[in-house]
N, C-alpha and C. Protein backbone atom coordinates (compact mmCIF):
# COMPACT_ATOMS: atom_id res chain seq x y z
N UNK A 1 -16.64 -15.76 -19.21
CA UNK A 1 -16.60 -16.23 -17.82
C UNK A 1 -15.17 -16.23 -17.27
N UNK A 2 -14.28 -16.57 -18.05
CA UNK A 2 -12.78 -16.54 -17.48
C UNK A 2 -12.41 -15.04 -16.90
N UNK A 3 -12.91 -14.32 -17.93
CA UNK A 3 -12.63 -12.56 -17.50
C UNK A 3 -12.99 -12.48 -15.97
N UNK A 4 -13.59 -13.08 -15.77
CA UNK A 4 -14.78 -13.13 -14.09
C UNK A 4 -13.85 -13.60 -13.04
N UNK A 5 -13.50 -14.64 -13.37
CA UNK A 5 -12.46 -15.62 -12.29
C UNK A 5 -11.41 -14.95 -12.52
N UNK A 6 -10.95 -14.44 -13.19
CA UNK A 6 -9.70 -13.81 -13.18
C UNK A 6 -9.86 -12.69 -12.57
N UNK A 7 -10.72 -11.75 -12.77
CA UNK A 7 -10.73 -10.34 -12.14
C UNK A 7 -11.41 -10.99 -10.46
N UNK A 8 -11.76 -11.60 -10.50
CA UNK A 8 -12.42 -11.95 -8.96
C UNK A 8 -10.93 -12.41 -8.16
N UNK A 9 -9.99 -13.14 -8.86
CA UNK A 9 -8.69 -13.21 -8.21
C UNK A 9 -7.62 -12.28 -8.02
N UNK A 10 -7.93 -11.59 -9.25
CA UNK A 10 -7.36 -10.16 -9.19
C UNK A 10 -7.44 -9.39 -7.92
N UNK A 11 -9.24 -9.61 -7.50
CA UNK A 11 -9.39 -8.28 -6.75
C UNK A 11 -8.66 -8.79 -5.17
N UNK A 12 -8.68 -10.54 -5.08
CA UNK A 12 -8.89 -10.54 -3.72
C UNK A 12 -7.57 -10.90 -3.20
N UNK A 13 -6.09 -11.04 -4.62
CA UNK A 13 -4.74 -10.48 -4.32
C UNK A 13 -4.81 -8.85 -3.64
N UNK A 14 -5.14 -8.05 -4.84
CA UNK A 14 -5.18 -6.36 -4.65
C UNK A 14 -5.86 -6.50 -3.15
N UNK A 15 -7.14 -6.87 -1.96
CA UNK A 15 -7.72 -6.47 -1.44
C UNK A 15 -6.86 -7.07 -0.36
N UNK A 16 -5.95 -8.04 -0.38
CA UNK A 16 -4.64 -8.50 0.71
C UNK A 16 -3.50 -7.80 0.96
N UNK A 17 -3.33 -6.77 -0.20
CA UNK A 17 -2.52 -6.06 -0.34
C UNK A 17 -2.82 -4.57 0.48
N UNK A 18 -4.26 -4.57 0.01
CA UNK A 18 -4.88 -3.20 0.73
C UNK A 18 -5.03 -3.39 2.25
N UNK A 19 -4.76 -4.59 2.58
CA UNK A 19 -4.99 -4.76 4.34
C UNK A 19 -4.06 -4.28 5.10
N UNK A 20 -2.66 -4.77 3.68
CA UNK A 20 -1.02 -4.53 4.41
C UNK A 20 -1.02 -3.10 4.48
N UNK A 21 -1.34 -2.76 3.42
CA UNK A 21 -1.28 -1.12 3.11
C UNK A 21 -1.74 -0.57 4.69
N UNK A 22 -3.32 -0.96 5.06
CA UNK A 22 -3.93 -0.01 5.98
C UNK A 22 -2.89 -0.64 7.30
N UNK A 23 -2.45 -1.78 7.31
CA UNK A 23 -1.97 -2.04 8.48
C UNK A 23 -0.31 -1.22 8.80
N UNK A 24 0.14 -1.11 7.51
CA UNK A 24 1.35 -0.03 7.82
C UNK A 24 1.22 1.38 8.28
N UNK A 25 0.05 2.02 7.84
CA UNK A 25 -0.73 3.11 8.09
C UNK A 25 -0.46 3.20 9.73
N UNK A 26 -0.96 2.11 9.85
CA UNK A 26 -1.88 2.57 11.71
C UNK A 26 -1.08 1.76 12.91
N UNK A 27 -0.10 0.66 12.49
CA UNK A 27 1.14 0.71 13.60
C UNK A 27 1.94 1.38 13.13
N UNK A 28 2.69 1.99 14.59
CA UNK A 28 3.87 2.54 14.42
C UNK A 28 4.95 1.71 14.54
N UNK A 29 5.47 1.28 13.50
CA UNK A 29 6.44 0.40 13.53
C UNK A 29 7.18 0.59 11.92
N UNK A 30 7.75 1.87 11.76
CA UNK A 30 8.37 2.07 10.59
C UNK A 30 9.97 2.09 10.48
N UNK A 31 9.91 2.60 11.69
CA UNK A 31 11.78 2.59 12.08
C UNK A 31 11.93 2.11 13.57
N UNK A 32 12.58 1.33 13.67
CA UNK A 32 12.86 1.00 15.26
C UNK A 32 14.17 1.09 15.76
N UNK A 33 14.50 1.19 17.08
CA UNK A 33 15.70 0.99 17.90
C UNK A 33 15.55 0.42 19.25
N UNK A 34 16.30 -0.55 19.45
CA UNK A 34 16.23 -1.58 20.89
C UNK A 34 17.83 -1.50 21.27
N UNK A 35 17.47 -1.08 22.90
CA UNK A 35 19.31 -1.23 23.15
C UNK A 35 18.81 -1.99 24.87
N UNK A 36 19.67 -2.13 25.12
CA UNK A 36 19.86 -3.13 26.88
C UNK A 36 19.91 -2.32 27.71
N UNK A 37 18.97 -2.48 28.52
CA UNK A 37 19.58 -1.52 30.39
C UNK A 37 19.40 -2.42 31.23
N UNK A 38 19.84 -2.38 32.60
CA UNK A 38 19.76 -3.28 33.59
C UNK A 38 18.55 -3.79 33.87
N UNK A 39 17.45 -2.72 33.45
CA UNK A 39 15.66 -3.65 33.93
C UNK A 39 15.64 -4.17 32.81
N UNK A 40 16.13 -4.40 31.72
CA UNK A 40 15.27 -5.39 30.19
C UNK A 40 15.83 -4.37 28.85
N UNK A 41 15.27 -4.85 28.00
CA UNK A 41 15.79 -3.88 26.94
C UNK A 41 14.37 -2.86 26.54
N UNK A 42 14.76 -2.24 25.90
CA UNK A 42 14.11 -1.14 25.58
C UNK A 42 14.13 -0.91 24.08
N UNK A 43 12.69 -1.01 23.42
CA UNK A 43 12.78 -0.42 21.85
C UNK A 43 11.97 0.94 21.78
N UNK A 44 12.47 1.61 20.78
CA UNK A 44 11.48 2.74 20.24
C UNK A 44 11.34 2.60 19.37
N UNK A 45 9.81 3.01 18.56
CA UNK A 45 9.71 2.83 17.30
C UNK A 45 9.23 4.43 17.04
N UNK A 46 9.21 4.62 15.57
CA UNK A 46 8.39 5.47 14.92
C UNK A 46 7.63 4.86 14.12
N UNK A 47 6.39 5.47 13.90
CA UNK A 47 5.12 5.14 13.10
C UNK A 47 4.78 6.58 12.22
N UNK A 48 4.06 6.57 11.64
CA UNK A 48 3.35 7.59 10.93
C UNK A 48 2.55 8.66 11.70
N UNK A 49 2.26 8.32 12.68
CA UNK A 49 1.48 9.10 13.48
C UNK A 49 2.30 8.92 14.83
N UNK A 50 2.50 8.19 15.32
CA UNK A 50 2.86 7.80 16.41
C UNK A 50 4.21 7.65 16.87
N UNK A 51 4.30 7.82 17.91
CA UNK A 51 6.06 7.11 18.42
C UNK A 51 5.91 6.55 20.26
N UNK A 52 6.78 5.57 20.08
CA UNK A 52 6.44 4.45 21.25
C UNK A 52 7.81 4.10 21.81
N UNK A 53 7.44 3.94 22.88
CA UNK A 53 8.68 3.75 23.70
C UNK A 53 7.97 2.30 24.69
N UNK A 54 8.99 1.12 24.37
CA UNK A 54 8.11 0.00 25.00
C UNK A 54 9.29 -0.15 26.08
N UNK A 55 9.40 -0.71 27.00
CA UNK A 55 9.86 -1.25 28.48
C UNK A 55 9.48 -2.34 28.71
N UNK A 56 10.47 -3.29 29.60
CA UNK A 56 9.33 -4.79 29.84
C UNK A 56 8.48 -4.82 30.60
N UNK A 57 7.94 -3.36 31.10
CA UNK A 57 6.61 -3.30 31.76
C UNK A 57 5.43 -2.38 31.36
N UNK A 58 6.05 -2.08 30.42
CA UNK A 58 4.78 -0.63 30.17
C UNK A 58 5.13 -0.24 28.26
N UNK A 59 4.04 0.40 27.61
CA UNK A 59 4.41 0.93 26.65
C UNK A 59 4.02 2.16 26.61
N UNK A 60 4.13 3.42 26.21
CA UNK A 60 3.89 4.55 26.29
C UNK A 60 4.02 5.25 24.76
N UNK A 61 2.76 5.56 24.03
CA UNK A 61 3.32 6.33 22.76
C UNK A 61 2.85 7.65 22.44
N UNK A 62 3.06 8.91 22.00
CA UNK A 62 3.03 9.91 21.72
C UNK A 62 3.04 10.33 20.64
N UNK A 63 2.02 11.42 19.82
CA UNK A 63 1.86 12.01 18.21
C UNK A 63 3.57 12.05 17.91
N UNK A 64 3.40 12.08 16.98
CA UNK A 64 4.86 11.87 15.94
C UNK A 64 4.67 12.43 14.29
N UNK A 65 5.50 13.54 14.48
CA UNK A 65 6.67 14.24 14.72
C UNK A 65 5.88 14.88 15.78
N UNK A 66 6.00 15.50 16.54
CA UNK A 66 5.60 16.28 18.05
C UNK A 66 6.19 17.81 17.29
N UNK A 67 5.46 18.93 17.93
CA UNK A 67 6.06 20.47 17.38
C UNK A 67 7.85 20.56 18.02
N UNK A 68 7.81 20.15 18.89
CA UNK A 68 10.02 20.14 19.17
C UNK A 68 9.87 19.54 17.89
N UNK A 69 9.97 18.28 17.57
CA UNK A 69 10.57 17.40 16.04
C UNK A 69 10.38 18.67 14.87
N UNK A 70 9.54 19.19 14.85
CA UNK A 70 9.69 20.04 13.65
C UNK A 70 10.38 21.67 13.85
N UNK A 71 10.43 21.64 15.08
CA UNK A 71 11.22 23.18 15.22
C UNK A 71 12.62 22.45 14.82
N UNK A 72 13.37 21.82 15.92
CA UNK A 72 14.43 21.16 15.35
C UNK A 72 14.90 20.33 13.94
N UNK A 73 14.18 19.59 13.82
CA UNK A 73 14.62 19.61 12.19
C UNK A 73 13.17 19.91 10.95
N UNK A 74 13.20 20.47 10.87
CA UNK A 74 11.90 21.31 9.96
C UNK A 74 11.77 20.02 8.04
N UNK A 75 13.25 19.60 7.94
CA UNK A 75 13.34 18.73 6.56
C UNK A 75 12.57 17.68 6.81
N UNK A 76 13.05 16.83 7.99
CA UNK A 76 12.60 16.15 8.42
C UNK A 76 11.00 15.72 8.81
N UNK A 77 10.52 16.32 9.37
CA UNK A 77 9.21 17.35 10.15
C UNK A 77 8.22 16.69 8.21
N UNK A 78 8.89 17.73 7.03
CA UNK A 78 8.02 17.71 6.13
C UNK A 78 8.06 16.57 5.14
N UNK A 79 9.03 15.50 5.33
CA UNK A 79 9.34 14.44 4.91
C UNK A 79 8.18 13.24 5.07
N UNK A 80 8.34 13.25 6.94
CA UNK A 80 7.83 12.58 7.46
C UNK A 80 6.10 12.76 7.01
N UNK A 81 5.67 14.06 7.30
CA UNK A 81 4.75 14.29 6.68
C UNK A 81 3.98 14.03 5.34
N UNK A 82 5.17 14.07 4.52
CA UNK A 82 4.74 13.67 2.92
C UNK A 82 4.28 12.29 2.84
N UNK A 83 5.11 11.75 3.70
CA UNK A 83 4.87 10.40 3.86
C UNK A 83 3.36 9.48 4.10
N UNK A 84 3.40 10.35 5.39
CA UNK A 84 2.07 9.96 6.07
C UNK A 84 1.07 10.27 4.77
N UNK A 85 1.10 11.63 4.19
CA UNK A 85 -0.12 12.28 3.17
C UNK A 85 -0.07 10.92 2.24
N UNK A 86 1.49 10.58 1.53
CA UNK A 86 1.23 9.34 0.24
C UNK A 86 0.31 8.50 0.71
N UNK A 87 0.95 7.12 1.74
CA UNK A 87 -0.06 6.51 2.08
C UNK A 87 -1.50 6.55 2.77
N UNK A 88 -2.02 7.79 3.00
CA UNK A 88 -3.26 8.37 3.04
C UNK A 88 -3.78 8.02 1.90
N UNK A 89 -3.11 8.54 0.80
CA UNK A 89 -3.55 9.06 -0.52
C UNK A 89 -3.80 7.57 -1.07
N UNK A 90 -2.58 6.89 -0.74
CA UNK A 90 -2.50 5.41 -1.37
C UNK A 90 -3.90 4.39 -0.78
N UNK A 91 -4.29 4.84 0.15
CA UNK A 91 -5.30 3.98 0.97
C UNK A 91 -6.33 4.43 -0.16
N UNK A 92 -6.66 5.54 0.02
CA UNK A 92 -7.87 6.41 -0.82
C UNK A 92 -8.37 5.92 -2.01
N UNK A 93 -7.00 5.80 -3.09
CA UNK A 93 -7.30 5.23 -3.99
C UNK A 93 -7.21 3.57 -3.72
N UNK A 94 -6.76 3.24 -2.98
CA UNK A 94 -7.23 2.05 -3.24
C UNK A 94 -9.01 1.49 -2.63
N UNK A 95 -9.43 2.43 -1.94
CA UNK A 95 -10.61 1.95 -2.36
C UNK A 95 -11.52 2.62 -3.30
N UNK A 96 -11.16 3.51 -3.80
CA UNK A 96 -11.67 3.70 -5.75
C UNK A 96 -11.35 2.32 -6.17
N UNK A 97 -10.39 2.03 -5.83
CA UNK A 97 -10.28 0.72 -6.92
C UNK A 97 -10.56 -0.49 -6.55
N UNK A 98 -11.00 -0.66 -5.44
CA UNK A 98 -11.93 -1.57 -4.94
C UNK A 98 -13.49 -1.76 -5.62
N UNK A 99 -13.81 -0.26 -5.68
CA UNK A 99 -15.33 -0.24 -6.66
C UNK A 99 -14.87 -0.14 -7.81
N UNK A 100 -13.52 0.15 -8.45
CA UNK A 100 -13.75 -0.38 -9.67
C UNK A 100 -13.29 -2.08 -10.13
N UNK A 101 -13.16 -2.56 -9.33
CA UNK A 101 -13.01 -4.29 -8.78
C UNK A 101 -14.39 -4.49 -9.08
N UNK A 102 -15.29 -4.34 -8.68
CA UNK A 102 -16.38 -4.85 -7.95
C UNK A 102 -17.31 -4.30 -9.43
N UNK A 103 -17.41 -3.34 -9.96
CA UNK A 103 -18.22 -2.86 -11.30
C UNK A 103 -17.57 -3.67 -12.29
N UNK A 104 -16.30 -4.21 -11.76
CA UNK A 104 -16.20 -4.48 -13.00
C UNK A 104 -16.13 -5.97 -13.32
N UNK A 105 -16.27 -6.86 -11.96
CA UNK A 105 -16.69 -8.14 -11.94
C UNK A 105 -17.93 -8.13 -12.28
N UNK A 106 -18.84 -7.07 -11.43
CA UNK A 106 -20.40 -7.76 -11.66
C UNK A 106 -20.94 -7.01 -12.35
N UNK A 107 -20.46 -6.13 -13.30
CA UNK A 107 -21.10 -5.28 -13.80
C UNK A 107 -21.38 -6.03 -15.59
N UNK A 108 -21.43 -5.49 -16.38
CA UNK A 108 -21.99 -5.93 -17.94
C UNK A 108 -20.27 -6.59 -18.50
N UNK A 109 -20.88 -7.33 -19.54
CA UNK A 109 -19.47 -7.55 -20.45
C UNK A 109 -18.25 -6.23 -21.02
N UNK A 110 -19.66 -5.71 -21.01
CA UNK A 110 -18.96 -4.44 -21.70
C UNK A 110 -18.11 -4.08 -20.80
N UNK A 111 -18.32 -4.19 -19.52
CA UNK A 111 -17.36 -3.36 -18.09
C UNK A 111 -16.19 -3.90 -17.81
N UNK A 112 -16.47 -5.40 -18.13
CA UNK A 112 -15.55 -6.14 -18.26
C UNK A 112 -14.48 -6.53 -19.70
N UNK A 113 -14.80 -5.66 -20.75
CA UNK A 113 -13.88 -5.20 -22.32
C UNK A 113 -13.36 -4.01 -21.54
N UNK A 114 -14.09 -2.87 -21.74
CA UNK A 114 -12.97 -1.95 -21.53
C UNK A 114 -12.66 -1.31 -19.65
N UNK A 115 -13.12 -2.09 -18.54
CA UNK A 115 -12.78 -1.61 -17.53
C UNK A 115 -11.23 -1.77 -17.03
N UNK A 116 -10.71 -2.77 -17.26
CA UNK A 116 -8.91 -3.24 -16.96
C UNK A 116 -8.14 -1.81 -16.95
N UNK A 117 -8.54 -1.25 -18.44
CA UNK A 117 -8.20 0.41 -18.42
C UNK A 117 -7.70 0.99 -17.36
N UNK A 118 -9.27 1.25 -16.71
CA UNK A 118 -9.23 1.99 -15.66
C UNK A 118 -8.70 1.61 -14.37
N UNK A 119 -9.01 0.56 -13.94
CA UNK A 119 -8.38 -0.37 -12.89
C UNK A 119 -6.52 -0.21 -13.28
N UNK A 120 -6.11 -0.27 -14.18
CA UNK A 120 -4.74 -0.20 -14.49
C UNK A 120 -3.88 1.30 -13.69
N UNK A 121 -4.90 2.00 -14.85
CA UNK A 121 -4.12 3.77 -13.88
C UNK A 121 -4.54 3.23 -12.32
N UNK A 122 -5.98 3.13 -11.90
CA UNK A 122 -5.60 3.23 -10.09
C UNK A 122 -4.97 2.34 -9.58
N UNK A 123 -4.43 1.36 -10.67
CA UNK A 123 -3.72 0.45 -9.57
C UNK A 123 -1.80 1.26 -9.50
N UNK A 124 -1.26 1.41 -10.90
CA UNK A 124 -0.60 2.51 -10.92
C UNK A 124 -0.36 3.51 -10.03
N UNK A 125 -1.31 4.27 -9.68
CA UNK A 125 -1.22 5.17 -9.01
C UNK A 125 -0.99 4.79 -7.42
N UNK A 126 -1.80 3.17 -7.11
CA UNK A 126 -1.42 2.98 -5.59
C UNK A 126 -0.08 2.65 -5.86
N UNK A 127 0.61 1.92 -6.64
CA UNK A 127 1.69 1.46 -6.24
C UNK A 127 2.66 2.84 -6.19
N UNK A 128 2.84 3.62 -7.42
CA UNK A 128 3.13 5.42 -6.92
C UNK A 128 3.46 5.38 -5.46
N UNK A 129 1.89 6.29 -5.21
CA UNK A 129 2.10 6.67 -3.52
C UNK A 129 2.67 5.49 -2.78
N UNK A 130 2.79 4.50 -2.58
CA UNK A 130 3.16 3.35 -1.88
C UNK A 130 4.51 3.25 -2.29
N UNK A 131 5.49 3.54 -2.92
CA UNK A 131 6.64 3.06 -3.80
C UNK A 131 7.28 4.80 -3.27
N UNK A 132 6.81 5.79 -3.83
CA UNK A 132 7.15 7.34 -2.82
C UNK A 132 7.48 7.23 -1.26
N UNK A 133 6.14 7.03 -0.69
CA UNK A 133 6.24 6.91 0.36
C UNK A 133 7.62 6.10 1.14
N UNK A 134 7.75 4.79 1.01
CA UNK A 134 8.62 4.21 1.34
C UNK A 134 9.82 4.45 0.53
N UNK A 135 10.04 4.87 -0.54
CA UNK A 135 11.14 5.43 -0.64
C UNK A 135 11.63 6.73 0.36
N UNK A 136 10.91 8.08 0.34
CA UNK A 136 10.77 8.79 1.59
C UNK A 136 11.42 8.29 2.59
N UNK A 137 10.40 7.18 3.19
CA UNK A 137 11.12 6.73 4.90
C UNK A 137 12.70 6.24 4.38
N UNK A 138 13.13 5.44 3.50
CA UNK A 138 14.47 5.16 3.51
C UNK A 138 15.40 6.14 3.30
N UNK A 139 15.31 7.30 2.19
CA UNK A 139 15.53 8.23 2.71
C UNK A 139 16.31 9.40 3.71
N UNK A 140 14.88 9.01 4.48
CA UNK A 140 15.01 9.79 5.91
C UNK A 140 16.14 8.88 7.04
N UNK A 141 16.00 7.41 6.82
CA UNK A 141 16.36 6.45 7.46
C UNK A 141 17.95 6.91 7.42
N UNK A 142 18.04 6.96 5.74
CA UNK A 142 19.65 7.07 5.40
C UNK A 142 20.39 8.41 6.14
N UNK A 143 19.34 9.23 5.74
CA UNK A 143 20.28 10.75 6.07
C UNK A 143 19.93 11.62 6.75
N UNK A 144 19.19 11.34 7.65
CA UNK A 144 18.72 12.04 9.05
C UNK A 144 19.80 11.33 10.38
N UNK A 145 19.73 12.84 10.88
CA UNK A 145 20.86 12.65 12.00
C UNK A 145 20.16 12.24 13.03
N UNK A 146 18.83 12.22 13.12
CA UNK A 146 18.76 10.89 14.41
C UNK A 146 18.56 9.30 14.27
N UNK A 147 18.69 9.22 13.24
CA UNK A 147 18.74 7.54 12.93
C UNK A 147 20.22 7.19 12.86
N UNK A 148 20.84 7.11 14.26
CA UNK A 148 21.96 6.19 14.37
C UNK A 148 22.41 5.06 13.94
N UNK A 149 23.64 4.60 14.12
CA UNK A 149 23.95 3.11 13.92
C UNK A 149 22.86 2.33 15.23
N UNK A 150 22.26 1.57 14.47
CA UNK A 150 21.36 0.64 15.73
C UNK A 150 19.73 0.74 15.56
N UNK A 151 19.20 1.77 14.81
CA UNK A 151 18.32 2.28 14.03
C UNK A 151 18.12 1.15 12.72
N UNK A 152 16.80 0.24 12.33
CA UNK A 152 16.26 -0.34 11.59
C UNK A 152 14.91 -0.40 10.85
N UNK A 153 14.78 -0.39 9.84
CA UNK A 153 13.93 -0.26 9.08
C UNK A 153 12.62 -1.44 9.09
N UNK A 154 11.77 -1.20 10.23
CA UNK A 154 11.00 -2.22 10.33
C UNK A 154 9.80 -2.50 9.60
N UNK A 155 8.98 -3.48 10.85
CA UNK A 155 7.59 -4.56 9.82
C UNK A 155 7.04 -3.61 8.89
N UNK A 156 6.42 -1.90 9.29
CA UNK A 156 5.91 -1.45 8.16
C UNK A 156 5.96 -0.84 6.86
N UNK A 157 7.49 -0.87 7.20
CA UNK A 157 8.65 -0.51 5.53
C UNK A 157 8.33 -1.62 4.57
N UNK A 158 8.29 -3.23 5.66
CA UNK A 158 8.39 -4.28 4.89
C UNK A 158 6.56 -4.64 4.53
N UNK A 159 5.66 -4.35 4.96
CA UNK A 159 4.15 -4.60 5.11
C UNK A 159 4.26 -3.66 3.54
N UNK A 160 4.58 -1.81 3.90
CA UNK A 160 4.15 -1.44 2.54
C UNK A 160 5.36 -1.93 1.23
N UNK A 161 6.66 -2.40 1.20
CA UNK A 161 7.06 -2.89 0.14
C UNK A 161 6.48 -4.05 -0.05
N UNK A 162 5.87 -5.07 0.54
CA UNK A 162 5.36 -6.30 -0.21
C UNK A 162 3.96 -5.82 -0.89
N UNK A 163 3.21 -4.83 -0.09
CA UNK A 163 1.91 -4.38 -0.54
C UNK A 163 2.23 -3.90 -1.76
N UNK A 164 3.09 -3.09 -2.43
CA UNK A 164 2.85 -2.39 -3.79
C UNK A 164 3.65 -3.56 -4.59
N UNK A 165 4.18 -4.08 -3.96
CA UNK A 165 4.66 -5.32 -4.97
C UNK A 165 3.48 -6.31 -5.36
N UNK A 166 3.25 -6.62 -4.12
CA UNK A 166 1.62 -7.42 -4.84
C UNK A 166 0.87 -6.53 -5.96
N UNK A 167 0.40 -5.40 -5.85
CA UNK A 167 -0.31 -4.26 -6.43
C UNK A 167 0.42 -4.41 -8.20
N UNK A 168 2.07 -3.84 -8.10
CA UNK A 168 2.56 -4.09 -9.42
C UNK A 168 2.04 -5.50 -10.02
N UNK A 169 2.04 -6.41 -9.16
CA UNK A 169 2.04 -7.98 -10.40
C UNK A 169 0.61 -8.25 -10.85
N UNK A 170 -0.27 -7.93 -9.76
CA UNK A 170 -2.14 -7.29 -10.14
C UNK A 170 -1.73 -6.38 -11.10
N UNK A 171 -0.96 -5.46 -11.48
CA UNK A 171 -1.48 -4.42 -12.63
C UNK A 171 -1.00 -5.42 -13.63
N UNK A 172 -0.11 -6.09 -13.49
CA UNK A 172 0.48 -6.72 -15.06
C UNK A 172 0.00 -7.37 -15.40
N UNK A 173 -0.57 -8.60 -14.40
CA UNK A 173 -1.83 -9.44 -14.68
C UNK A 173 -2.78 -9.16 -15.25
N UNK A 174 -3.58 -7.76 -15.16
CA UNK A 174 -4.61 -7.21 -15.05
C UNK A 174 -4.41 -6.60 -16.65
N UNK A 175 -3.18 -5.99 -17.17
CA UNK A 175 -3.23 -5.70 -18.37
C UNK A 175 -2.70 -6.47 -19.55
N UNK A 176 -2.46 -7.66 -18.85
CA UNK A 176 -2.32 -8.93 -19.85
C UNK A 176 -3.08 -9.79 -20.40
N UNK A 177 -4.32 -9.64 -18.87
CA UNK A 177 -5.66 -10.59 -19.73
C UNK A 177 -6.35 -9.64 -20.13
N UNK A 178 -6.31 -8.40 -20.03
CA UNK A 178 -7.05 -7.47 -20.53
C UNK A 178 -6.44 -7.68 -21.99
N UNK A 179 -5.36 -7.11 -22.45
CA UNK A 179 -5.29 -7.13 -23.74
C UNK A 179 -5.35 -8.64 -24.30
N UNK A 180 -5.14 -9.60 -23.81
CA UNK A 180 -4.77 -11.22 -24.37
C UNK A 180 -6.00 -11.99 -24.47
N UNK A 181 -7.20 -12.12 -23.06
CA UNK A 181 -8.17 -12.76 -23.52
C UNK A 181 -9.06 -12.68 -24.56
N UNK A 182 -9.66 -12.97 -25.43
CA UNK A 182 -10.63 -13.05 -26.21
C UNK A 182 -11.78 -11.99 -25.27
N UNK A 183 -12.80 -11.34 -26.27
CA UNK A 183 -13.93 -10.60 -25.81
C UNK A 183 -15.01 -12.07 -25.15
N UNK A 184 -15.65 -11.33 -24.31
CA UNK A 184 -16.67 -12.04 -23.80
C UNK A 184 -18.20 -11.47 -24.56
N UNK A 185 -18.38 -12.68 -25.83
CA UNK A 185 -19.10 -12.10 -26.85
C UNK A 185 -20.64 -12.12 -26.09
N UNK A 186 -21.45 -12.01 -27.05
CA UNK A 186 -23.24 -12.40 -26.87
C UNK A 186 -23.43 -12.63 -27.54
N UNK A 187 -25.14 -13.42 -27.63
CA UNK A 187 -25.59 -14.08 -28.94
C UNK A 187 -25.91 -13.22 -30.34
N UNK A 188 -24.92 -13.48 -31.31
CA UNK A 188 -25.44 -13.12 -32.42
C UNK A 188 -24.31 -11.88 -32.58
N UNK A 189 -23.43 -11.81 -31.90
CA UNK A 189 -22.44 -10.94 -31.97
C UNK A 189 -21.06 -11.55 -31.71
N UNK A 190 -20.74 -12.44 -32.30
CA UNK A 190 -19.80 -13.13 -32.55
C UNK A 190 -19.03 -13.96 -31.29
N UNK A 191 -20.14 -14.31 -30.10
CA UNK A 191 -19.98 -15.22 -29.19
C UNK A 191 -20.84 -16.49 -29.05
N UNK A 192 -22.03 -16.46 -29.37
CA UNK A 192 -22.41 -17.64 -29.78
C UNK A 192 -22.93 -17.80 -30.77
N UNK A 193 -22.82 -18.61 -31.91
CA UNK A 193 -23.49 -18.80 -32.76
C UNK A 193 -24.79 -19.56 -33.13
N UNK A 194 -25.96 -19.26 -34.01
CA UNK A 194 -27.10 -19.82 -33.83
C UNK A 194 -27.01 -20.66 -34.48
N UNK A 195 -27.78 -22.32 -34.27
CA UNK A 195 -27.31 -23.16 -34.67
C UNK A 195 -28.85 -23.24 -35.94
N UNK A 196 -28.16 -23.72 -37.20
CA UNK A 196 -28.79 -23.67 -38.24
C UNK A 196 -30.31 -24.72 -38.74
């Protein structure tokens, strides 16, 4: 039964993590810049898909990288891109590993001896693409010539580094009670014994 409560807490750290994940995905808010003009200030952000230009009256955003962004800098262009593909990829598997959450709470004892296994590589693997990815954007942040002085690394740099950080301490958790708890026996197989 402990295997149960534990993987049931397991999943629903990992499934807080997977929210941040999708929520870095889908605002654009990965790099920003805000400077002052006489009507208010003005930020732009970039997103993964997107790029936004807010005003204190209006916001306006447009696909990102746009075909100019990649004629002009083409490194850039496929960076940005890789990016977007990781955390695609990172979303993906994390819901593989959502059903293997879920088989392996409610599924047999047995799923629950040797499933941690498997849950281990996909959790692995999200933190990977998630840990790539945002390495990527910093990166790009550092050594791309349009990220000026005034240029910052915003909420969804910080959404996906706390997300694979949660993800890493779920895998360690996850392969500590895996190897450390006791089996979750059955009768007559060295979990309960019959009384004489």
């Amino acid at each position: 039964m402990s295997r149960t409560i534990f993987y049931g807490a397991a999943f629903a750290a990992f499934a807080s993590a997977s929210l941040l994940t999708l929520t870095a995905i889908t605002i654009p808010r990965w790099v920003s810049y805000t400077y002052e003009t006489s009507s208010g200030p003005i930020t732009q952000t970039y997103g993964l898909h997107h790029s936004c230009r807010t005003t204190p009256t209006f916001t306006t955003c447009t696909p990102f990288p746009s075909a100019p962004d990649c004629l002009d800098s083409p490194h850039f262009c496929s960076l940005w891109h890789s990016t977007n593909y990781l955390m695609n990829l990172a979303i993906s598997i994390e819901l593989l590993t959502t059903l293997a959450f879920l088989f392996t709470i409610f599924g047999s004892p047995s799923s629950r001896k040797h499933g941690w296994r498997y849950l281990i590589i996909l959790l692995v693997l999200c933190v990977t693409c998630q840990l790539l990815a945002m390495s990527l954007v910093s990166y790009v942040y550092e050594n791309d010539e349009r990220f000026f002085v005034g240029w910052r690394l915003d909420v969804c740099w910080v959404l996906c580094t706390f997300s694979w950080g949660v993800i890493l301490v779920v895998t360690g958790l996850v392969g500590l009670v895996g190897w450390v708890l006791p089996e979750e026996g059955r009768a007559g197989e060295g979990g309960y014994e019959r009384l004489q």
